[in-house]
Protein backbone atom coordinates (compact mmCIF):
# COMPACT_ATOMS: atom_id res chain seq x y z
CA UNK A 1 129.70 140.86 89.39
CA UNK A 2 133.00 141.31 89.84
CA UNK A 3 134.56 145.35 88.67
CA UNK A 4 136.03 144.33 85.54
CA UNK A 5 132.49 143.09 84.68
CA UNK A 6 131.12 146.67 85.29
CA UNK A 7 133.79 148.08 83.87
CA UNK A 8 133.03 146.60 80.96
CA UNK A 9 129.40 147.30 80.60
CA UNK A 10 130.26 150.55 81.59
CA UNK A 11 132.52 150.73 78.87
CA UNK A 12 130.70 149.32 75.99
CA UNK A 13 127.35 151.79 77.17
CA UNK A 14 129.11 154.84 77.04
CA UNK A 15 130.96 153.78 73.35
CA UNK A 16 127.92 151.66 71.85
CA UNK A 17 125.92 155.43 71.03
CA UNK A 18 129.08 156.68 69.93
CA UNK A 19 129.23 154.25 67.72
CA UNK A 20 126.07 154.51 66.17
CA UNK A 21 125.76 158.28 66.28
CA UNK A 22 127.66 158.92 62.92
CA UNK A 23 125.79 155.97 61.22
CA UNK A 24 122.40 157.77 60.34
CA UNK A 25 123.71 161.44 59.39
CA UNK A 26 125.83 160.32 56.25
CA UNK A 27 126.15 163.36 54.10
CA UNK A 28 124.92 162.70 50.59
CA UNK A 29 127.61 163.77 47.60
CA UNK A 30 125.07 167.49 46.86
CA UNK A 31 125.69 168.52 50.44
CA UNK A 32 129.04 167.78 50.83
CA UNK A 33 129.53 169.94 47.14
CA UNK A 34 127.29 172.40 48.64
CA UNK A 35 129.40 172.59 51.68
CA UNK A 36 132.42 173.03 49.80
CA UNK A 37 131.04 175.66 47.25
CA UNK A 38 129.97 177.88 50.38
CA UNK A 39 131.75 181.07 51.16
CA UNK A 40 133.03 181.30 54.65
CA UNK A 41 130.90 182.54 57.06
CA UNK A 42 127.72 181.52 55.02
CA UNK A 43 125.20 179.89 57.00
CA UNK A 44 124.05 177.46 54.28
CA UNK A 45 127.58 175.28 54.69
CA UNK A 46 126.44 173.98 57.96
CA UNK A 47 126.93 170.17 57.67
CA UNK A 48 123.61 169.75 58.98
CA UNK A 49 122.09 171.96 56.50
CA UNK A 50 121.52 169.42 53.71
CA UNK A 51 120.01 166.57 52.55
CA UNK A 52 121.14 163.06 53.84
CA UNK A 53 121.10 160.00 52.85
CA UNK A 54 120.57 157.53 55.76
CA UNK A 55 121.97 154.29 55.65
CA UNK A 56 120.54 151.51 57.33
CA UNK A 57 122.53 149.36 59.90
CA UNK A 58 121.46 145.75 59.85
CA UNK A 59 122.54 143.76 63.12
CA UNK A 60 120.52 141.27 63.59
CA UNK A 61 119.99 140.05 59.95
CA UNK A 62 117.77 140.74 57.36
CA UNK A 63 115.48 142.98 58.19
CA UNK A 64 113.41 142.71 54.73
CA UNK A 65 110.27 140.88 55.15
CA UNK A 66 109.93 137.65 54.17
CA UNK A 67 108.13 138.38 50.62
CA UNK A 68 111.34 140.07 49.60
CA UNK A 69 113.33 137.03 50.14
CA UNK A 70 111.25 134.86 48.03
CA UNK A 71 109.44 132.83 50.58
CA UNK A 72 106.09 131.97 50.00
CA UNK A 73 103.35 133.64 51.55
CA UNK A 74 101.40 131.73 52.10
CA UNK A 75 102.37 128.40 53.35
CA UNK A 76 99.56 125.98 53.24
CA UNK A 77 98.66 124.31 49.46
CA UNK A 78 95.03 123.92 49.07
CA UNK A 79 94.77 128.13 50.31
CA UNK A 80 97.64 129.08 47.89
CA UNK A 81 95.69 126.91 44.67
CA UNK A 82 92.03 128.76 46.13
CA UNK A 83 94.05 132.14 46.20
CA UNK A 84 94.91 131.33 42.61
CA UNK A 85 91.41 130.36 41.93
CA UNK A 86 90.30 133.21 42.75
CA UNK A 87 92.56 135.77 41.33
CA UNK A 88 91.83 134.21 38.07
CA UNK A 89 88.28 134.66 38.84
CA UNK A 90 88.59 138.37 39.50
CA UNK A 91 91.05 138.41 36.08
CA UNK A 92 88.02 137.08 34.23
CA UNK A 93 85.40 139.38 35.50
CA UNK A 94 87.67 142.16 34.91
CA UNK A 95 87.75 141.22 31.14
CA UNK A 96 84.19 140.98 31.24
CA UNK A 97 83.94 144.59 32.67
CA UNK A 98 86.55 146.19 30.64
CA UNK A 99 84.30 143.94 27.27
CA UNK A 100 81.19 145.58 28.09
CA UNK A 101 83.23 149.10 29.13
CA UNK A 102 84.23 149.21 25.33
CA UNK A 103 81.46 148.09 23.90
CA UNK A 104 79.05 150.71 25.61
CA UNK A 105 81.56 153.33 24.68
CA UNK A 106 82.00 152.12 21.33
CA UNK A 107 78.50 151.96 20.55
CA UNK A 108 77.20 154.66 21.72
């Protein structure tokens, strides 16, 4: 490689965690009153000291999973419709339960 190469990667590895460093400690709006509010000298006006509200860096896209976009989960037809099938199934024999739930309590 030639040195302007290096220099380069040099460069952007010694800025790239600079970069990012500030990105995760983002003071949320109580802290920085709290800071403010503090007398000088007091211990609790650290910026540190706090709660903070991270932000999160997305690079490389999305980085929600693919339910949360609204892409099916399942991607094959006949095991979606049986998945279906049997969710109503469960439904029903939940009705039946809760049926027989009221009727012992009720007649009792």
């Amino acid at each position: 490689m030639s040195f302007f190469v290096q220099l380069r990667c040099i460069i952007f590895a010694a800025l790239l965690p600079l970069l990012l460093n500030g990105c995760g400690s983002i003071q949320s709006k109580e802290a920085e009153t709290a800071r403010q509010k503090a007398s000088v000298g007091d211990e609790q006006a650290d910026l540190r000291g706090g709660p903070v509200k991270l932000h999160s860096m997305n690079l490389f896209g999305s980085s929600a999973p693919a339910a949360q976009q609204g892409a099916p989960l399942v991607s094959d037809p006949e095991y979606a419709e049986y998945l279906e099938w049997k969710r109503w199934q469960e439904f029903k024999a939940y009705q039946e339960w809760k049926a027989q739930q009221a009727t012992e309590t009720g007649g009792s």
